[in-house]
N, C-alpha and C. Protein backbone atom coordinates (compact mmCIF):
# COMPACT_ATOMS: atom_id res chain seq x y z
N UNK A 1 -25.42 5.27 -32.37
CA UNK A 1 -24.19 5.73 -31.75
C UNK A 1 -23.01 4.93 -32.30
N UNK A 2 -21.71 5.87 -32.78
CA UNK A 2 -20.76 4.84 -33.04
C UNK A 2 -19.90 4.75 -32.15
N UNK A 3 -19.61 5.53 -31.43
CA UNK A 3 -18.93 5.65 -30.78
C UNK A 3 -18.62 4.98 -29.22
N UNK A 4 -18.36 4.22 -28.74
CA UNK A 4 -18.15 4.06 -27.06
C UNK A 4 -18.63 4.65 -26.23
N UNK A 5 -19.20 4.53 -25.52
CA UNK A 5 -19.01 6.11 -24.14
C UNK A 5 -18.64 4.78 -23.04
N UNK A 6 -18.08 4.78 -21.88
CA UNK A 6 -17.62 4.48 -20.71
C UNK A 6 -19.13 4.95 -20.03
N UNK A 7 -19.40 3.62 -19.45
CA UNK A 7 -20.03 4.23 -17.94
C UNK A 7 -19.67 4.60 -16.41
N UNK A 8 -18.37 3.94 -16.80
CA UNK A 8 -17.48 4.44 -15.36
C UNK A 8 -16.86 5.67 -15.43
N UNK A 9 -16.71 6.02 -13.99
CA UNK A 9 -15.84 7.40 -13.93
C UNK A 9 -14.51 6.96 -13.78
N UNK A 10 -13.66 7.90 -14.63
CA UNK A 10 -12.00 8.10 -13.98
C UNK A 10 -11.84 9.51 -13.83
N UNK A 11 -11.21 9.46 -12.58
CA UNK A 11 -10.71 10.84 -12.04
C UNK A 11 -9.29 11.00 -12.08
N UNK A 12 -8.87 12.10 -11.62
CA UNK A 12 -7.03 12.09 -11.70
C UNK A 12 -6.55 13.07 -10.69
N UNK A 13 -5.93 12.34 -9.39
CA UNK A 13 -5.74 13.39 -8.19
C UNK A 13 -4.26 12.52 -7.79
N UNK A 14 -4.47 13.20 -6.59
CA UNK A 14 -2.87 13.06 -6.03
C UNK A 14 -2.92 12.29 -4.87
N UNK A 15 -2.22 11.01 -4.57
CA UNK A 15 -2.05 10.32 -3.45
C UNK A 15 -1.44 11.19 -2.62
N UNK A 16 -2.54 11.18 -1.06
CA UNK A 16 -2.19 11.81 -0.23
C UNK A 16 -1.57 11.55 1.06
N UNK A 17 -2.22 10.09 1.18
CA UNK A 17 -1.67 8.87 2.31
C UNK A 17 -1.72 7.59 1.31
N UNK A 18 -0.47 6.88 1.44
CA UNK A 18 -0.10 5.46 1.36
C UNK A 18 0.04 4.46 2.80
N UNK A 19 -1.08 5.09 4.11
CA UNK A 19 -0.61 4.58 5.32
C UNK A 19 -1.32 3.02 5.20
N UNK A 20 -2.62 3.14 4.32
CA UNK A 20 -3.65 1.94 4.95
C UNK A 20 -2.73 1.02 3.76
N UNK A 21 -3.31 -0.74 4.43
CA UNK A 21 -2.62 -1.73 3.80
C UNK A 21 -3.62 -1.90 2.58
N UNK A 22 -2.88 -1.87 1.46
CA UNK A 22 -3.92 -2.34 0.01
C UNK A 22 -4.80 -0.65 -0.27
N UNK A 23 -5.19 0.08 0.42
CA UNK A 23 -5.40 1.42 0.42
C UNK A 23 -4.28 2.83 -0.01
N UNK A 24 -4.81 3.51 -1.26
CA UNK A 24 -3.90 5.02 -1.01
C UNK A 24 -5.44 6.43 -0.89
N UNK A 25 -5.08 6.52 -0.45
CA UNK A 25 -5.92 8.11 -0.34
C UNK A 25 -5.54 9.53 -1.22
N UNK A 26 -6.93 9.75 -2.04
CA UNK A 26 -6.43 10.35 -3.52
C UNK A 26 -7.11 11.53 -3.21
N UNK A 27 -6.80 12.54 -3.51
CA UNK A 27 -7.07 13.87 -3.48
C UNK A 27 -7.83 14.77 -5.24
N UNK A 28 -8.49 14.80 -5.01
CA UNK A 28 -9.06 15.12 -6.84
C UNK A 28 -9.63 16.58 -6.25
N UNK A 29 -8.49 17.35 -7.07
CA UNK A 29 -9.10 18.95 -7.29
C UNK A 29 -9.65 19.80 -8.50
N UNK A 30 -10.64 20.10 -8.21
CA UNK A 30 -11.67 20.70 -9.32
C UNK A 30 -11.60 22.05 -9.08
N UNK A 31 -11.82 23.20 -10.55
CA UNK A 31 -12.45 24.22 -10.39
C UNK A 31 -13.87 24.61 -10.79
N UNK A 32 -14.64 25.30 -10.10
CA UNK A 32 -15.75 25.65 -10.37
C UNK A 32 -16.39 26.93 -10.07
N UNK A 33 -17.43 27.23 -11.63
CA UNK A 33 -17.24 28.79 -10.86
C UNK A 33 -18.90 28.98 -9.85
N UNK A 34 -18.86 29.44 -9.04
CA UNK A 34 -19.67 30.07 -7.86
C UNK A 34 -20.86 30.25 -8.48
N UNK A 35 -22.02 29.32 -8.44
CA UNK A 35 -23.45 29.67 -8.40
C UNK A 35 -23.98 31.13 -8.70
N UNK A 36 -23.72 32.33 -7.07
CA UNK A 36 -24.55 33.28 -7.37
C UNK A 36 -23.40 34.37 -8.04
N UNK A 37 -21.88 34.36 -7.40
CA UNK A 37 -20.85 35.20 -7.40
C UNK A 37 -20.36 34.98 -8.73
N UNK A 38 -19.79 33.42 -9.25
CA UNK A 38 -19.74 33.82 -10.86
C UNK A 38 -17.98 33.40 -10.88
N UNK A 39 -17.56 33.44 -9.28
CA UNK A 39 -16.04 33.59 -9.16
C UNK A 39 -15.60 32.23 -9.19
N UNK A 40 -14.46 32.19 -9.44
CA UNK A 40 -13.63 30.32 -9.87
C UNK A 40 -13.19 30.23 -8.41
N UNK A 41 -13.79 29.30 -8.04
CA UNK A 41 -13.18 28.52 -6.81
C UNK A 41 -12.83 27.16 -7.00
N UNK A 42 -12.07 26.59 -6.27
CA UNK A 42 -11.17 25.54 -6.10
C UNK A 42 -12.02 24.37 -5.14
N UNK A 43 -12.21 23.31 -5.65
CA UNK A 43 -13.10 22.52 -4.15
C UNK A 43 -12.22 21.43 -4.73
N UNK A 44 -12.20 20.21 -3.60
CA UNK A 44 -11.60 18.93 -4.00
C UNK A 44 -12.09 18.15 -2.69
N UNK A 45 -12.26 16.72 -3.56
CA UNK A 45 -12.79 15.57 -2.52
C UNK A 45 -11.78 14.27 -2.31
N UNK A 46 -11.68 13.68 -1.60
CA UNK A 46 -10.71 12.66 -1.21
C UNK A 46 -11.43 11.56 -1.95
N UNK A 47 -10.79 10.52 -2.09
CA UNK A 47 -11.38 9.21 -2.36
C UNK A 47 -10.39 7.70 -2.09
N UNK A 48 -10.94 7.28 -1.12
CA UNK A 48 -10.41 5.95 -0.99
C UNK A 48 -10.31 5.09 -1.97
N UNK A 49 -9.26 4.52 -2.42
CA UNK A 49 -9.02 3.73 -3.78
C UNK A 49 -8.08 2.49 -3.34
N UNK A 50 -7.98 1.53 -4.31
CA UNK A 50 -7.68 -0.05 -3.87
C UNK A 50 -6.73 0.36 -4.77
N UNK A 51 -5.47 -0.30 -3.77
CA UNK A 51 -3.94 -0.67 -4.37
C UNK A 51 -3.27 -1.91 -3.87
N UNK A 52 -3.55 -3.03 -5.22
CA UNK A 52 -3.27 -4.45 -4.50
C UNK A 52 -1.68 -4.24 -4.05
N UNK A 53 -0.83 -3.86 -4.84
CA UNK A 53 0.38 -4.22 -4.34
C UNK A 53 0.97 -3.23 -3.75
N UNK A 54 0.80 -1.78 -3.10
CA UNK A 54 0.91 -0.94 -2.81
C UNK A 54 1.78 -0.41 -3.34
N UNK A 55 1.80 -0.38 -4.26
CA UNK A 55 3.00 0.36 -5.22
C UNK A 55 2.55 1.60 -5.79
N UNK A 56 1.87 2.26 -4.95
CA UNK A 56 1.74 4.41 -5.31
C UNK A 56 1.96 4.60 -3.71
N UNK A 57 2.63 5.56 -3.82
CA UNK A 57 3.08 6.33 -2.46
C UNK A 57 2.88 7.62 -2.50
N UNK A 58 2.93 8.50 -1.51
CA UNK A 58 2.39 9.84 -1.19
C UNK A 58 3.12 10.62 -2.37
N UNK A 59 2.36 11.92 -3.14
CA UNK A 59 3.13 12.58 -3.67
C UNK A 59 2.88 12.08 -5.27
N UNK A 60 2.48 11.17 -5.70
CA UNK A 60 2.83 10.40 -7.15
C UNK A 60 0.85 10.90 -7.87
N UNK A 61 0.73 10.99 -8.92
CA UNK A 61 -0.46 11.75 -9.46
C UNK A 61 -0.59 10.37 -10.01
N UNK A 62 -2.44 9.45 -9.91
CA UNK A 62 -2.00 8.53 -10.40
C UNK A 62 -4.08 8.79 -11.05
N UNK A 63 -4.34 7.83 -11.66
CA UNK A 63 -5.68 7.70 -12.31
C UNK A 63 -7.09 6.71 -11.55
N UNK A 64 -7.85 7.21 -11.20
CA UNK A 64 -8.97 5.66 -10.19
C UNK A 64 -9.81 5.93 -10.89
N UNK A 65 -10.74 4.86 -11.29
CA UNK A 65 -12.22 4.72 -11.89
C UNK A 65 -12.79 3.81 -10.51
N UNK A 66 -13.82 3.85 -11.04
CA UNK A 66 -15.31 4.12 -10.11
C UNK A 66 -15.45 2.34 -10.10
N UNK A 67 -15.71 1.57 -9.04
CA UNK A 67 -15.29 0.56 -9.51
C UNK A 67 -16.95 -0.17 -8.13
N UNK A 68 -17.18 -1.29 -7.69
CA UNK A 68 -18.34 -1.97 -6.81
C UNK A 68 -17.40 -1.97 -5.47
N UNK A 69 -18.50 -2.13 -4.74
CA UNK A 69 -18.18 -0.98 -3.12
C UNK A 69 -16.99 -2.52 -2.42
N UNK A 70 -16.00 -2.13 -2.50
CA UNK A 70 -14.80 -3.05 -1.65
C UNK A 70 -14.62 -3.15 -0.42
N UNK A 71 -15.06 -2.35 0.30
CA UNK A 71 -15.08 -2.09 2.00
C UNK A 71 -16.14 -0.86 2.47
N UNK A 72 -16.58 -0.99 3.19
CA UNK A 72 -17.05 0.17 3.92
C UNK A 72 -17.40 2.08 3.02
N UNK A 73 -15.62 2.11 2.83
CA UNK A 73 -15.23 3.46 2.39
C UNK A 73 -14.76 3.48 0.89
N UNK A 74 -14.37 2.13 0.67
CA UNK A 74 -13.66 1.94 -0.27
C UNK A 74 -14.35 1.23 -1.82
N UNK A 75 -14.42 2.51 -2.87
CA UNK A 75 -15.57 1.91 -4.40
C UNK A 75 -14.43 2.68 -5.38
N UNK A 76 -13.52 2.79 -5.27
CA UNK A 76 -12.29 3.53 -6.76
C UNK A 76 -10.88 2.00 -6.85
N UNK A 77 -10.81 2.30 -7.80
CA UNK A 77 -9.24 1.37 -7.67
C UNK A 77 -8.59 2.15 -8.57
N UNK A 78 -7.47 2.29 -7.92
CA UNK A 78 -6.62 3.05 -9.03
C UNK A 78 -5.65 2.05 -10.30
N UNK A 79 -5.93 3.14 -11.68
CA UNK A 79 -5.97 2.07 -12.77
C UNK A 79 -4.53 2.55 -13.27
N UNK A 80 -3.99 3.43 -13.30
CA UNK A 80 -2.44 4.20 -13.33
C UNK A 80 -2.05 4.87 -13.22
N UNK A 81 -0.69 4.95 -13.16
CA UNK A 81 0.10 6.12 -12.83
C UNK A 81 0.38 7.49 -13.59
N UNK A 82 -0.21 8.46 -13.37
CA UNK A 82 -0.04 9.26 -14.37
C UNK A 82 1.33 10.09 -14.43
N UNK A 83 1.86 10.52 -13.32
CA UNK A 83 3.11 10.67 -12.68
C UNK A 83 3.66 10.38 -10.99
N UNK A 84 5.07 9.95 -11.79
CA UNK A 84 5.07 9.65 -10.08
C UNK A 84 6.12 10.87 -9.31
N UNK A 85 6.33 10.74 -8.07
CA UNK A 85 6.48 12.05 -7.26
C UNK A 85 7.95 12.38 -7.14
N UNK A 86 8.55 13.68 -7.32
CA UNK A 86 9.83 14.12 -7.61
C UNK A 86 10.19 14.02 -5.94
N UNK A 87 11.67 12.97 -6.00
CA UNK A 87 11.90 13.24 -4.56
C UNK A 87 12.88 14.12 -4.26
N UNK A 88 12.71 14.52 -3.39
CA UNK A 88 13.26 15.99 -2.36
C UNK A 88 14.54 15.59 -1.85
């Protein structure tokens, strides 16, 4: 092999809560098509991710890899910002 491969995952979703301290709550939406039907559906899973300085807030699209279990709920840390959120 010459090449690298990563054994960690990075995903790329959308902070959904910035409420918990050191915590943002990331939203990762996938399409996939339907087992027996064949049709594209939409599913998405949340994921608790570690933000030392809390600097991502609701709204901002940012990057988490897969990282050893930090709390309870908490095994992603988010590694950057991919965009941050247009304010209103």
């Amino acid at each position: 092999m010459t090449e690298k491969t990563s054994l960690t995952r990075t995903l790329i979703g959308k902070v959904v809560s910035d409420k918990r301290s050191k915590t943002v709550t990331v939203l990762v939406e996938r399409r996939v098509k339907h087992e027996l039907y064949g049709k594209i559906v939409g599913k998405s899973s949340k994921y608790h991710a570690h933000d030392e300085n809390g600097s991502y807030h609701t709204g901002d699209t940012v990057e988490i890899t897969e990282s050893r279990p930090l709390s309870k709920t908490k095994n992603w840390v988010v590694t950057r910002l991919v965009e941050k959120a247009a304010l209103v």
